[in-house]
Protein backbone atom coordinates (compact mmCIF):
# COMPACT_ATOMS: atom_id res chain seq x y z
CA UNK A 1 -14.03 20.58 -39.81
CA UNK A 2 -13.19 23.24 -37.02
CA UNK A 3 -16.15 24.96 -35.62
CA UNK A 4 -15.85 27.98 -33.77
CA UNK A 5 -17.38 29.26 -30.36
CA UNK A 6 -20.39 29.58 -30.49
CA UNK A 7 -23.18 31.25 -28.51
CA UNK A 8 -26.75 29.09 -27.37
CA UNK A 9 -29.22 31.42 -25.94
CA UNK A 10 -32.19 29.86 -24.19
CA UNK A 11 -35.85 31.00 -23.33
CA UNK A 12 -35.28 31.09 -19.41
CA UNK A 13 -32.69 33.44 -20.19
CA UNK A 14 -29.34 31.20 -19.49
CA UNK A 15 -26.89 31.31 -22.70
CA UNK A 16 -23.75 28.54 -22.92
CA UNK A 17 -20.71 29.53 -25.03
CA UNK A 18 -19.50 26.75 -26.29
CA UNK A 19 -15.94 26.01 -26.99
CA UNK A 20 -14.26 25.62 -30.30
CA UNK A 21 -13.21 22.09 -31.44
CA UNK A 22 -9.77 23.34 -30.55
CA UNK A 23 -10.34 24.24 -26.69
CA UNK A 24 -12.09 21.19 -25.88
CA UNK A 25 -9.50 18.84 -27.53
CA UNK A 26 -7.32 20.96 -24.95
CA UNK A 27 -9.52 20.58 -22.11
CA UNK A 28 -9.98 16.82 -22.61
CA UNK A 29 -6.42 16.33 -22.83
CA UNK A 30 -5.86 18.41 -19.68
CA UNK A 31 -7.98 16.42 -17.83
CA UNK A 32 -6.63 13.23 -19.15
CA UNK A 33 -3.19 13.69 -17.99
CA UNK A 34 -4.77 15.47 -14.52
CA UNK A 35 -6.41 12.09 -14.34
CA UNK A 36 -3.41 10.34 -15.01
CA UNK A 37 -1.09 11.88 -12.64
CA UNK A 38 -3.23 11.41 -9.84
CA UNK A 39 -3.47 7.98 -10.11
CA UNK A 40 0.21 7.96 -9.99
CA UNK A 41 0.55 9.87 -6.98
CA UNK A 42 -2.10 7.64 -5.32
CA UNK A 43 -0.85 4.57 -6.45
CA UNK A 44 3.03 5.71 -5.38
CA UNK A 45 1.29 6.59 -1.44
CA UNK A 46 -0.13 3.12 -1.49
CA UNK A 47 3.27 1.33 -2.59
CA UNK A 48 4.93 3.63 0.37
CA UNK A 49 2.45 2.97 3.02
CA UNK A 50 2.66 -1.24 2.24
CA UNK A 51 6.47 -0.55 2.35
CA UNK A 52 6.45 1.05 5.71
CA UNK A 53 3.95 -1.49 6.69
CA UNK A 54 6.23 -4.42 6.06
CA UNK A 55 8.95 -2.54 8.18
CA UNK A 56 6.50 -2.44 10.96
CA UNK A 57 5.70 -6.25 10.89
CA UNK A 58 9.57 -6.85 10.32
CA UNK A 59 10.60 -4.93 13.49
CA UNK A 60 7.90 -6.48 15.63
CA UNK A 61 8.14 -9.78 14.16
CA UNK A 62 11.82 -9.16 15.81
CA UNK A 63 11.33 -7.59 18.98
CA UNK A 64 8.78 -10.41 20.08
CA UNK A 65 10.82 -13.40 19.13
């Protein structure tokens, strides 16, 4: 069952236009994979930043000792 836009007008005056089935199975999946690639880029900064932060501790653990 595909359903079509389709206008909602209300008594205030504000209408929605709804999308079709179509568009939001679209829009869902766009946002799903926007979702999902952020977390990768977040989750690749963190792995970088602990990295760099073992480097740190590495080189000072030297220098001191």
């Amino acid at each position: 069952m595909i359903k079509e836009r389709f206008k909602e007008e209300y008594e205030e005056g504000s209408d929605l236009l709804w999308p079709s089935d179509k568009e939001d199975k679209i829009t869902r999946q766009f946002f799903k994979d926007l979702s999902n690639i952020s977390k990768n880029i977040n989750y690749s900064k963190k792995k970088k930043l602990k990295l760099f932060e073992q480097v740190v501790r590495i080189i000072k653990g030297k220098s001191w000792g």
